[in-house]
PDB file of N, CA and C in Angstrom:
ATOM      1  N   UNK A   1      24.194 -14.520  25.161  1.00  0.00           N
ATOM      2  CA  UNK A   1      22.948 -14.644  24.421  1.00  0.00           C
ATOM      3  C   UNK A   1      23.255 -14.762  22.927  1.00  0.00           C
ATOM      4  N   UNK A   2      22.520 -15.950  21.974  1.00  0.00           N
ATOM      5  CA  UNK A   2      22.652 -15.988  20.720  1.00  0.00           C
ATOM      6  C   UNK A   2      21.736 -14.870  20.262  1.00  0.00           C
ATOM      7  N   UNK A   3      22.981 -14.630  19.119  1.00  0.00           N
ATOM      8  CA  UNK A   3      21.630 -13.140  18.067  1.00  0.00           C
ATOM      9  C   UNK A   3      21.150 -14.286  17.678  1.00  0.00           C
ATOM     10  N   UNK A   4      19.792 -13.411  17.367  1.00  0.00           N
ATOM     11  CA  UNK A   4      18.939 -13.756  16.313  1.00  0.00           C
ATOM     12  C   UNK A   4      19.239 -13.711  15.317  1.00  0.00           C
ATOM     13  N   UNK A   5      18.749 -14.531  14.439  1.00  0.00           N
ATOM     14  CA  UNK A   5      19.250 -14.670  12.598  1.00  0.00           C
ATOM     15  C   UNK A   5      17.583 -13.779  12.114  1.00  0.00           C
ATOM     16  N   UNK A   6      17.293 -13.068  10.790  1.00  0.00           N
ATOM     17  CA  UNK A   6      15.793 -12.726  10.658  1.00  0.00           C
ATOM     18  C   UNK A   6      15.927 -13.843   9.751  1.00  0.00           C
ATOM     19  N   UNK A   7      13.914 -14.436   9.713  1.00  0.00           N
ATOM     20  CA  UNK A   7      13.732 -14.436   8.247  1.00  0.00           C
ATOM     21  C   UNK A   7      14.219 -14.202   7.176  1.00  0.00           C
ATOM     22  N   UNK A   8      14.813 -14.386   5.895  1.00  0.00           N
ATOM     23  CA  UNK A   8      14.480 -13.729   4.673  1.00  0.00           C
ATOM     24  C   UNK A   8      13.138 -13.037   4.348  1.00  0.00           C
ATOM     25  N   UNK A   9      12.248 -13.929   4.644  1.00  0.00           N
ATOM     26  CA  UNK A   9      11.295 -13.160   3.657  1.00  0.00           C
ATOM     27  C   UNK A   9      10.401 -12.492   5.010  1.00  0.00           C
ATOM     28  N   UNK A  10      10.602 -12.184   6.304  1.00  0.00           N
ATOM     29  CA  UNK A  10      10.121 -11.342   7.137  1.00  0.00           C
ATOM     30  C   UNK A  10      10.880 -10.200   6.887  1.00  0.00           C
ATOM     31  N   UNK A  11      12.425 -10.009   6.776  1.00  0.00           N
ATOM     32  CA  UNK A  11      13.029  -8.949   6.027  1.00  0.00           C
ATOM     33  C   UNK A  11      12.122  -8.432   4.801  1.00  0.00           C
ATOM     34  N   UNK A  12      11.964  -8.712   3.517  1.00  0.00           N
ATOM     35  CA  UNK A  12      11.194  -8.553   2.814  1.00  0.00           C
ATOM     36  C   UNK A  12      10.142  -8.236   2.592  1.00  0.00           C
ATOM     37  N   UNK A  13       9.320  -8.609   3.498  1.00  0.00           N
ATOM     38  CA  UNK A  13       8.174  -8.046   3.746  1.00  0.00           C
ATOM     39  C   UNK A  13       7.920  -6.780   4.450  1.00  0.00           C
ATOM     40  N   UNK A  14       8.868  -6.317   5.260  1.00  0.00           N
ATOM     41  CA  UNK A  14      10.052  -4.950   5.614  1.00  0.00           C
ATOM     42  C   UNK A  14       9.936  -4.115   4.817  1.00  0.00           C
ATOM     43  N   UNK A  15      10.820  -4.561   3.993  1.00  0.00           N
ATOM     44  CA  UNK A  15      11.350  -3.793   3.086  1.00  0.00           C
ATOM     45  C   UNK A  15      10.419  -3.093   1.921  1.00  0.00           C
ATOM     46  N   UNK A  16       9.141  -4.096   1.833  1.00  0.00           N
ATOM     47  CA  UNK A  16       7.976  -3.922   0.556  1.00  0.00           C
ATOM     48  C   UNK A  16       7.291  -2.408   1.873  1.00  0.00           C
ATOM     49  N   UNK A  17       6.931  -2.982   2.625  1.00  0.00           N
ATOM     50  CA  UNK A  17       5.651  -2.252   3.589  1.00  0.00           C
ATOM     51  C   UNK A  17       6.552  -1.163   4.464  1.00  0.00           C
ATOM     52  N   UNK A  18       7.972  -1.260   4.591  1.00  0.00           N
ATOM     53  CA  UNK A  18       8.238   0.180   5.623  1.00  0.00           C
ATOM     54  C   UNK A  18       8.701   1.022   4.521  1.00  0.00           C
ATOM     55  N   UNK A  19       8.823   0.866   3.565  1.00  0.00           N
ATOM     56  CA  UNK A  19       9.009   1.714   2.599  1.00  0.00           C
ATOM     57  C   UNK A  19       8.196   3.098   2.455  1.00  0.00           C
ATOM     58  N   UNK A  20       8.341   4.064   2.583  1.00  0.00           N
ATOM     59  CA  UNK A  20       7.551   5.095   2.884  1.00  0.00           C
ATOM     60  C   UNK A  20       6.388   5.211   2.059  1.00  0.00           C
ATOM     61  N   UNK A  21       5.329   5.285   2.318  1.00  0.00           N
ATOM     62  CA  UNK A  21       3.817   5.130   2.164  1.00  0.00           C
ATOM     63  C   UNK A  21       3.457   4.213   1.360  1.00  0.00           C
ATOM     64  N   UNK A  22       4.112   3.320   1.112  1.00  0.00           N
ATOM     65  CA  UNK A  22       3.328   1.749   0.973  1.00  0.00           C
ATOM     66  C   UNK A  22       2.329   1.554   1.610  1.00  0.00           C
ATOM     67  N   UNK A  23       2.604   1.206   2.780  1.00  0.00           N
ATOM     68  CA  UNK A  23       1.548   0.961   4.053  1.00  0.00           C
ATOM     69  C   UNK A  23      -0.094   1.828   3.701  1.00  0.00           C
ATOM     70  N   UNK A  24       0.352   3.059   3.812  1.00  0.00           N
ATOM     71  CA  UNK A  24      -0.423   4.173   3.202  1.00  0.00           C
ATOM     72  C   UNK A  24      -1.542   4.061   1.932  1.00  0.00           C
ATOM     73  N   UNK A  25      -0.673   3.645   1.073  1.00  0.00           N
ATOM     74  CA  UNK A  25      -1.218   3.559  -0.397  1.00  0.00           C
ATOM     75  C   UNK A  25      -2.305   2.110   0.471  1.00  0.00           C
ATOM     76  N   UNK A  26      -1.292   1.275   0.177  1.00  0.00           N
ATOM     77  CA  UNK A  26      -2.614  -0.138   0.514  1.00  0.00           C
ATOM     78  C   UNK A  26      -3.626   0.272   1.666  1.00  0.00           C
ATOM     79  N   UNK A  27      -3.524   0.609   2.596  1.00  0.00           N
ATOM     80  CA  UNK A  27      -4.661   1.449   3.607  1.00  0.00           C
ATOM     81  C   UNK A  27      -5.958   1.884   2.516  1.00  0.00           C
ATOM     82  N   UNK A  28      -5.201   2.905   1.763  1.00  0.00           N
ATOM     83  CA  UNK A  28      -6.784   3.822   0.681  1.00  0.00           C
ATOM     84  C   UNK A  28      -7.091   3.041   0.230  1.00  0.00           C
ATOM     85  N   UNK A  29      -6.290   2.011  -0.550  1.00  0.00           N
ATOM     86  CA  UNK A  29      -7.294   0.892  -1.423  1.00  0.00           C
ATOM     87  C   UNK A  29      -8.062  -0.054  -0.307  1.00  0.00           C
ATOM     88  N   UNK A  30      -7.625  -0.154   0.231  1.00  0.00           N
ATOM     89  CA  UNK A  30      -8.732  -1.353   1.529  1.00  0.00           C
ATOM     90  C   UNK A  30     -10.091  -0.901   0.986  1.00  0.00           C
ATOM     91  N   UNK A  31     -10.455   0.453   0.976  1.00  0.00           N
ATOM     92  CA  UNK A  31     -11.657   0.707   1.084  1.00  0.00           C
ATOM     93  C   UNK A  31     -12.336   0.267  -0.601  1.00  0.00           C
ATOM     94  N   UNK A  32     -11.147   0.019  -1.292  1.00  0.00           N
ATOM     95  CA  UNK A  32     -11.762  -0.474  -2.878  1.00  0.00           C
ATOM     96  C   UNK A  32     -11.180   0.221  -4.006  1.00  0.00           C
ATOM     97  N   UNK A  33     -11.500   0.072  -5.247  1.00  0.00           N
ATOM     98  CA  UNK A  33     -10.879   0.490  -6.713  1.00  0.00           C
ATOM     99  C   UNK A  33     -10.734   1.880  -6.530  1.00  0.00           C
ATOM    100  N   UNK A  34      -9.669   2.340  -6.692  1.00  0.00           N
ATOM    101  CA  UNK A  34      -9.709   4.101  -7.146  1.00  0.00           C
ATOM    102  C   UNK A  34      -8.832   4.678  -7.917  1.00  0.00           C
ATOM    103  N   UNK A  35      -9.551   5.153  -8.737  1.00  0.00           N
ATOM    104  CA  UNK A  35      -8.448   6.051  -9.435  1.00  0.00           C
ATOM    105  C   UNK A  35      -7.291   6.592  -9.303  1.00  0.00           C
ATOM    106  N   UNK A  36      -6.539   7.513  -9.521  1.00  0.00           N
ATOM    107  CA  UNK A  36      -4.734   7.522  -9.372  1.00  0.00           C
ATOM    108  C   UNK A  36      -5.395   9.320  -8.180  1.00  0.00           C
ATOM    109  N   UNK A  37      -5.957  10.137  -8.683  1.00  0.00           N
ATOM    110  CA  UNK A  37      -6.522  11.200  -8.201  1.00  0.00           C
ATOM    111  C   UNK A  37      -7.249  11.099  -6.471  1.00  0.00           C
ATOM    112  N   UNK A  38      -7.617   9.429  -6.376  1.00  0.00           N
ATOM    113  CA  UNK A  38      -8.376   8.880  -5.184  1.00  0.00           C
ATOM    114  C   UNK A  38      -7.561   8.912  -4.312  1.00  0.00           C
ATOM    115  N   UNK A  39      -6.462   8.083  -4.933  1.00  0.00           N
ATOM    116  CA  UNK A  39      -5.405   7.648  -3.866  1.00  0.00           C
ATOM    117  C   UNK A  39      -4.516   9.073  -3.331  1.00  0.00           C
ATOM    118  N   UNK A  40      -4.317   9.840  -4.228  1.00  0.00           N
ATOM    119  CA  UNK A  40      -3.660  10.627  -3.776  1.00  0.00           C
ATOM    120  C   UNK A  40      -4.344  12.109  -3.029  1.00  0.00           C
ATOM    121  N   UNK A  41      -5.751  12.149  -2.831  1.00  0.00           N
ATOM    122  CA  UNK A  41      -6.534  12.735  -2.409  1.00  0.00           C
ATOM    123  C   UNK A  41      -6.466  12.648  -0.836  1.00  0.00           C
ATOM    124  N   UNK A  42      -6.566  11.482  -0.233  1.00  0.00           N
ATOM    125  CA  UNK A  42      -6.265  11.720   1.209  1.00  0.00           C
ATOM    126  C   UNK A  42      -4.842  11.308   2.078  1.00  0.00           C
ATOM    127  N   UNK A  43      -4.178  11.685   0.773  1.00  0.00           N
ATOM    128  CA  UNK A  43      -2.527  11.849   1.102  1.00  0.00           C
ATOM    129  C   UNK A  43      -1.478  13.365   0.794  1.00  0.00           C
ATOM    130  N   UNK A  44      -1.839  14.195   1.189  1.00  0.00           N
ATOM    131  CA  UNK A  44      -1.441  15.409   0.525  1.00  0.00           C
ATOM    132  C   UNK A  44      -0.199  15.536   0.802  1.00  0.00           C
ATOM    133  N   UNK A  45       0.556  14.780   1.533  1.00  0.00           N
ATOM    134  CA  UNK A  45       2.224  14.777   1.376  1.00  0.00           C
ATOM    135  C   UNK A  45       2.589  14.286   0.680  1.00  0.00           C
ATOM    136  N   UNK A  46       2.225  13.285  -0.446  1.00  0.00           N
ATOM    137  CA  UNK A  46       2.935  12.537  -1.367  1.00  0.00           C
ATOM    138  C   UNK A  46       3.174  13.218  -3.059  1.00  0.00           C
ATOM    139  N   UNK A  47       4.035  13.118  -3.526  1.00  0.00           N
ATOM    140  CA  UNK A  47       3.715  14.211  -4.606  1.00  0.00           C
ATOM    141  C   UNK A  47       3.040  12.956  -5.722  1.00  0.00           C
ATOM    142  N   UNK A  48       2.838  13.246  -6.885  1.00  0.00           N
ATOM    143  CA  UNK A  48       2.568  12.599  -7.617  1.00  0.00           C
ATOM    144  C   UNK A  48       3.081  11.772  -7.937  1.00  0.00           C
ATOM    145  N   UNK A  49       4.955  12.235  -8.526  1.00  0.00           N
ATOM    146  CA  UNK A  49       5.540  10.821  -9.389  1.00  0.00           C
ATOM    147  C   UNK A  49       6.176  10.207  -7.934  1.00  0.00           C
ATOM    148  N   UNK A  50       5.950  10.469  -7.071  1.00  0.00           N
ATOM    149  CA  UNK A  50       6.651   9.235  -5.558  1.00  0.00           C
ATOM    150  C   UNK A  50       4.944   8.266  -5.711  1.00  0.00           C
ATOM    151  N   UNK A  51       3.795   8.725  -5.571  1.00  0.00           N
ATOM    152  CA  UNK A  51       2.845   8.095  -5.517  1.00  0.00           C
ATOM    153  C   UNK A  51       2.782   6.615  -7.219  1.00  0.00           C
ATOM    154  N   UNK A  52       3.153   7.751  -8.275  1.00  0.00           N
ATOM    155  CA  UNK A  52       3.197   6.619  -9.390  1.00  0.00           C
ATOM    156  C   UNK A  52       4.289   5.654  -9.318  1.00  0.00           C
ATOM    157  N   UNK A  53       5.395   6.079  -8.761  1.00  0.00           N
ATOM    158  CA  UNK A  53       6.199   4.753  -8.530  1.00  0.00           C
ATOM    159  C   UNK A  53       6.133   3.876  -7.467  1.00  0.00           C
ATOM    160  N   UNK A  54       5.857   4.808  -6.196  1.00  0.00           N
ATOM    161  CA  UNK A  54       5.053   3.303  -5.474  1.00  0.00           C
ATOM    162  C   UNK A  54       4.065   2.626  -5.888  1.00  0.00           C
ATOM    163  N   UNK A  55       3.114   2.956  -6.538  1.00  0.00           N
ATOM    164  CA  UNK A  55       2.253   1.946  -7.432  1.00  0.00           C
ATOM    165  C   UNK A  55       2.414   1.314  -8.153  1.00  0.00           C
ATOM    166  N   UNK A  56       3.485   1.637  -8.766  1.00  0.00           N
ATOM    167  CA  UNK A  56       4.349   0.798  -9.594  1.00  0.00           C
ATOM    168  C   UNK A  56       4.924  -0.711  -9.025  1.00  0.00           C
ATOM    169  N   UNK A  57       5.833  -0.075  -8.371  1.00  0.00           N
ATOM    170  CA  UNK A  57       6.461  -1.050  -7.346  1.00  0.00           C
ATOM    171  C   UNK A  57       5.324  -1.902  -7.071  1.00  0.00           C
ATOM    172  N   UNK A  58       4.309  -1.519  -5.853  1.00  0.00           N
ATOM    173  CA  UNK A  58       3.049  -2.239  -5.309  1.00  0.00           C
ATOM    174  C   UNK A  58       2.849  -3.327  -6.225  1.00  0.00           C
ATOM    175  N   UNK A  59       2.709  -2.939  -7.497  1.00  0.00           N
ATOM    176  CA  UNK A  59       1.861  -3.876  -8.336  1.00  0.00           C
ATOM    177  C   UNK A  59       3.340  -4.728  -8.901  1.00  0.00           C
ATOM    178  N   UNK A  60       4.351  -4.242  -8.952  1.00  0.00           N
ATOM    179  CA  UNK A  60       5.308  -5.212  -9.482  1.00  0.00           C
ATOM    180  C   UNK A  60       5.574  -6.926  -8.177  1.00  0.00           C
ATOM    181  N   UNK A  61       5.147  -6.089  -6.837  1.00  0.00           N
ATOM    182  CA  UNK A  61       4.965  -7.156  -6.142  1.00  0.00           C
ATOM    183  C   UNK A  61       3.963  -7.914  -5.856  1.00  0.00           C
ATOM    184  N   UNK A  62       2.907  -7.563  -7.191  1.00  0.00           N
ATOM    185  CA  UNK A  62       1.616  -8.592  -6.777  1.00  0.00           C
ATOM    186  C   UNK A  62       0.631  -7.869  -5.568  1.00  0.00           C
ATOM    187  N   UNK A  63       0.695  -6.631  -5.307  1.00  0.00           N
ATOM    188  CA  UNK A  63       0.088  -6.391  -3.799  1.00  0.00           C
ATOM    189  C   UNK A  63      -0.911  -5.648  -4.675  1.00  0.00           C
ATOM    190  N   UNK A  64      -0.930  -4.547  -5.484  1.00  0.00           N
ATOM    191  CA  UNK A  64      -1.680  -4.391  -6.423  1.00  0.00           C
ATOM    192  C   UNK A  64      -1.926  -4.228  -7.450  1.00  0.00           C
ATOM    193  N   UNK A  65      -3.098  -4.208  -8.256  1.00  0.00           N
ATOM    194  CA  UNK A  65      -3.275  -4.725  -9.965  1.00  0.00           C
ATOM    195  C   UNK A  65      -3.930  -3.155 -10.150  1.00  0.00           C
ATOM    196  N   UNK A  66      -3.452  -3.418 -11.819  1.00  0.00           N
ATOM    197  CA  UNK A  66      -3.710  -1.168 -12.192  1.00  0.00           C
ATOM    198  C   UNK A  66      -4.638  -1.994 -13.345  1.00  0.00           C
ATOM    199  N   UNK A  67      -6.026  -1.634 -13.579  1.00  0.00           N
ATOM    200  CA  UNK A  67      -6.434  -1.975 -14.638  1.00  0.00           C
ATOM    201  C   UNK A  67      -7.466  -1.008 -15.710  1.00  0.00           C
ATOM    202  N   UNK A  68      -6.704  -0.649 -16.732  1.00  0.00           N
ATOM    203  CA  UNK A  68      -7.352   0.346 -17.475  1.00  0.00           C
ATOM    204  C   UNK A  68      -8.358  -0.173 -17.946  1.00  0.00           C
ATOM    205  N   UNK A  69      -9.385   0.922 -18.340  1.00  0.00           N
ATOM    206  CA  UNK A  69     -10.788   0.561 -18.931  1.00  0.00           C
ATOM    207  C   UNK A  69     -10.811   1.150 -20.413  1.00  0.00           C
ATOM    208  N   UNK A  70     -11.239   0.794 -21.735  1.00  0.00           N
ATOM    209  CA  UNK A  70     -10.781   1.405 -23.017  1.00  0.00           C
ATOM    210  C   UNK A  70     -12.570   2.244 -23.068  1.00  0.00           C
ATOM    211  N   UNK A  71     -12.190   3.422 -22.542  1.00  0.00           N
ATOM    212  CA  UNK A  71     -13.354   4.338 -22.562  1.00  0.00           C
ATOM    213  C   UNK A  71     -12.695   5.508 -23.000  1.00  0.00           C
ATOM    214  N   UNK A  72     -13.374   6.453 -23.403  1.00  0.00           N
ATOM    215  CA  UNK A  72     -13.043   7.657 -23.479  1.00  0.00           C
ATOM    216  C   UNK A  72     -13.072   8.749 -22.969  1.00  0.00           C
ATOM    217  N   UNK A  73     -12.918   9.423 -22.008  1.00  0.00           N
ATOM    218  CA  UNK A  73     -10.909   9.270 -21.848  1.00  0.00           C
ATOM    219  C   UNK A  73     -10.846   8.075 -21.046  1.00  0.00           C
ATOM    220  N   UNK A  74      -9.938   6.997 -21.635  1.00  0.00           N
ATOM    221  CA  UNK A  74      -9.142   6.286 -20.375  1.00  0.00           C
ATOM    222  C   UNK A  74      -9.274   6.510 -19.571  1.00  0.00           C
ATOM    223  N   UNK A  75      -9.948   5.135 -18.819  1.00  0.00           N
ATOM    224  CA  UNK A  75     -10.288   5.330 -17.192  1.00  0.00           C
ATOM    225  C   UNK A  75      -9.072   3.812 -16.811  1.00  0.00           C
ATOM    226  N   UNK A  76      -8.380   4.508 -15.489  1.00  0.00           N
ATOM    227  CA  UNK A  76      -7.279   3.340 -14.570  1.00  0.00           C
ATOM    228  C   UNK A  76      -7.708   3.072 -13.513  1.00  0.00           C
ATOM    229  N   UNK A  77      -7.954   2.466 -13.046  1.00  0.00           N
ATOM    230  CA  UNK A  77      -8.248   1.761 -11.530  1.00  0.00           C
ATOM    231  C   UNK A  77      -7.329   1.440 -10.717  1.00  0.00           C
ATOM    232  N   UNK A  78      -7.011   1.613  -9.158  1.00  0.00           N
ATOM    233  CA  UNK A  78      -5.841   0.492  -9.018  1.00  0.00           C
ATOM    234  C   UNK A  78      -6.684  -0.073  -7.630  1.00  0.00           C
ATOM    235  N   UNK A  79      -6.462  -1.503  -7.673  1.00  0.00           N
ATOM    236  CA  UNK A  79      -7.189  -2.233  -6.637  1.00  0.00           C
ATOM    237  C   UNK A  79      -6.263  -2.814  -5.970  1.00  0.00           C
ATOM    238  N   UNK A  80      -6.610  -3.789  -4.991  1.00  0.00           N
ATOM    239  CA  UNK A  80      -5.490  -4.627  -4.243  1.00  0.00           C
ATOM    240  C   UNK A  80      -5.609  -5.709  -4.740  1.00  0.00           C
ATOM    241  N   UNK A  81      -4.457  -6.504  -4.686  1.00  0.00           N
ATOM    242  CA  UNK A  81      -5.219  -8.294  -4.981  1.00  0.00           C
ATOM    243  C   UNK A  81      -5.200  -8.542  -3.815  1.00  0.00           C
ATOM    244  N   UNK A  82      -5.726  -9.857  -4.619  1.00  0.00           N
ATOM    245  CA  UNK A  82      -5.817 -11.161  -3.052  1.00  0.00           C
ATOM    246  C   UNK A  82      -4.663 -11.018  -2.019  1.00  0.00           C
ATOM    247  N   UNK A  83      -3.184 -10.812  -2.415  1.00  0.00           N
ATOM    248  CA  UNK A  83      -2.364 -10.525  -1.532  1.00  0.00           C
ATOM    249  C   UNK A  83      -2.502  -9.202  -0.921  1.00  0.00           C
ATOM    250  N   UNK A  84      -2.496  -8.592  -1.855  1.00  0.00           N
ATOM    251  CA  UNK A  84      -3.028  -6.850  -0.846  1.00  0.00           C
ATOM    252  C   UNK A  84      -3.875  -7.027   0.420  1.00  0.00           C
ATOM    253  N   UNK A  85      -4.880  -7.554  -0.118  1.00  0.00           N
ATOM    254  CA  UNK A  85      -6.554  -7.661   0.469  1.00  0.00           C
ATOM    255  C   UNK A  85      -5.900  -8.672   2.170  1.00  0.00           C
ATOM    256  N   UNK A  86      -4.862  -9.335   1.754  1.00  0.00           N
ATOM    257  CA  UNK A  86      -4.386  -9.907   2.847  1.00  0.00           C
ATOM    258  C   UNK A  86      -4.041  -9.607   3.921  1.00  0.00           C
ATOM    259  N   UNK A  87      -3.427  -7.978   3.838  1.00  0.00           N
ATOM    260  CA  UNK A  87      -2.944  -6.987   4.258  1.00  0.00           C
ATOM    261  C   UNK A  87      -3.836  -5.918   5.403  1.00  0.00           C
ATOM    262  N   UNK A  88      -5.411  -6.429   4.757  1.00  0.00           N
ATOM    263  CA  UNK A  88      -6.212  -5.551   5.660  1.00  0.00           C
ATOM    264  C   UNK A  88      -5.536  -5.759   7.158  1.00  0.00           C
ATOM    265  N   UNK A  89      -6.006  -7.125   7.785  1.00  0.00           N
ATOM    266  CA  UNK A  89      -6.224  -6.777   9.260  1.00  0.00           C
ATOM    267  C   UNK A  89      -4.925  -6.440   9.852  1.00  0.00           C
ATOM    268  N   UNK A  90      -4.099  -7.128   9.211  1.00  0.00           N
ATOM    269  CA  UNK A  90      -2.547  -6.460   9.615  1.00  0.00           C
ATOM    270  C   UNK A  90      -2.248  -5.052   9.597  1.00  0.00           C
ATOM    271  N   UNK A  91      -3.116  -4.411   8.736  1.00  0.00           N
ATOM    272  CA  UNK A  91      -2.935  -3.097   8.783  1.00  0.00           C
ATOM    273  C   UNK A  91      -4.342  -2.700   9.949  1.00  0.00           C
ATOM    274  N   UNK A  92      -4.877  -3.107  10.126  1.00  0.00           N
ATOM    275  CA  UNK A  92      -6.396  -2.778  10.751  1.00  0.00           C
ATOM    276  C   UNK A  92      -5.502  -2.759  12.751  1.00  0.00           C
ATOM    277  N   UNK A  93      -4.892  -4.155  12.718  1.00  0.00           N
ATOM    278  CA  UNK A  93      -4.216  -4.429  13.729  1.00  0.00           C
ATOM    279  C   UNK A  93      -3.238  -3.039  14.321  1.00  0.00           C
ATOM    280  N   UNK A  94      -1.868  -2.868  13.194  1.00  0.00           N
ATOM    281  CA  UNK A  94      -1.276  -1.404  13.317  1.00  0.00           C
ATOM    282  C   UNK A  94      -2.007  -0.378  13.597  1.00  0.00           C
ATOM    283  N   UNK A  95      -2.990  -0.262  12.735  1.00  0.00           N
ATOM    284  CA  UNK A  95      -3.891   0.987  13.729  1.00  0.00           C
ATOM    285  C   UNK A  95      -4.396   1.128  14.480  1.00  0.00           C
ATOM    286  N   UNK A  96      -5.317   0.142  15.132  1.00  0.00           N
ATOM    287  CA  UNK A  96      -5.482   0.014  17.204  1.00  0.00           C
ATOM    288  C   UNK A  96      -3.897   0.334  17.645  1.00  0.00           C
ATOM    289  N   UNK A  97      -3.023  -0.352  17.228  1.00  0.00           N
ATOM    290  CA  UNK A  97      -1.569  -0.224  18.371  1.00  0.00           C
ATOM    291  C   UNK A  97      -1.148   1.569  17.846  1.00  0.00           C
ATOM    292  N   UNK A  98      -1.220   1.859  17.074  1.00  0.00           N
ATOM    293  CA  UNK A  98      -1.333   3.348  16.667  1.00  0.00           C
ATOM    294  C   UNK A  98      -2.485   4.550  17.416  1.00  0.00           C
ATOM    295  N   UNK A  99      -3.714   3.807  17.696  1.00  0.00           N
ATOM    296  CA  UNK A  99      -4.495   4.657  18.395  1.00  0.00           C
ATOM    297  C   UNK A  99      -4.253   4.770  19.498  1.00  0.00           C
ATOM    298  N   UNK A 100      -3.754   3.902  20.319  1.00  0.00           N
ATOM    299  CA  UNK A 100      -2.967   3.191  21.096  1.00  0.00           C
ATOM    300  C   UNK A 100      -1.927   4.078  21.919  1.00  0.00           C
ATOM    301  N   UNK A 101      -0.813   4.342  21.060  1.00  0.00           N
ATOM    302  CA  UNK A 101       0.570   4.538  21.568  1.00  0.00           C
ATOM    303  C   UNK A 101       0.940   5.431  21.290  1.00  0.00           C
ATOM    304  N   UNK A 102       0.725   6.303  20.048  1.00  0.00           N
ATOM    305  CA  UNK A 102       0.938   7.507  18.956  1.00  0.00           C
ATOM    306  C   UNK A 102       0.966   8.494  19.481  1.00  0.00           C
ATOM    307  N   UNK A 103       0.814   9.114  19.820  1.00  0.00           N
ATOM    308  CA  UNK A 103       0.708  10.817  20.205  1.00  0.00           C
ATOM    309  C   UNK A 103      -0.320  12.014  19.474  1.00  0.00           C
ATOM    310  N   UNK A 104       0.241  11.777  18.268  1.00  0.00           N
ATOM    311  CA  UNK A 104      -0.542  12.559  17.042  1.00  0.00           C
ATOM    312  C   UNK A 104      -1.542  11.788  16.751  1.00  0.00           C
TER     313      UNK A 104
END
């Protein structure tokens, strides 16, 4: 039997989303804009600076945009883009096969 060769960029896309709570983070935003306090509200395993650098990351790959508001105090948003937003049913999909198969 010949191996399989992967993708490049199916690797990559791996590598962005199995990354530990990527998946996660883009999930909370599905539901829309939230603050840094939002996101990390129905994630209580993540500490803070793992949550600010995956957002970091996120948005360095275009998946999501951080956009401050010049109010007082500074208000940040972080949303998904169009590529994030892409992400719903694929993630919508994982969670039937998760309700599915999971245990917990």
């Amino acid at each position: 039997m010949a191996a399989m060769s992967l993708c490049p960029k199916f690797e990559q896309a791996f590598q962005i989303l199995g990354k530990r709570w990527n998946g996660v983070i883009i999930r909370v935003l599905a539901d829309g804009p939230k603050r840094f306090s939002e996101i990390a509200e129905p994630i209580p395993q993540i500490s803070n600076k793992i949550l600010t650098e995956r957002l970091k990351e996120l948005e360095e790959h275009g998946l999501v945009i951080r956009e401050v508001f010049p109010e007082t105090p500074v208000r940040i948003e972080y949303r998904l883009s169009d590529m994030g937003e892409s992400l719903t049913p694929i993630l919508d999909g994982i969670q039937s096969w998760a309700d599915k198969w999971m245990i917990k």
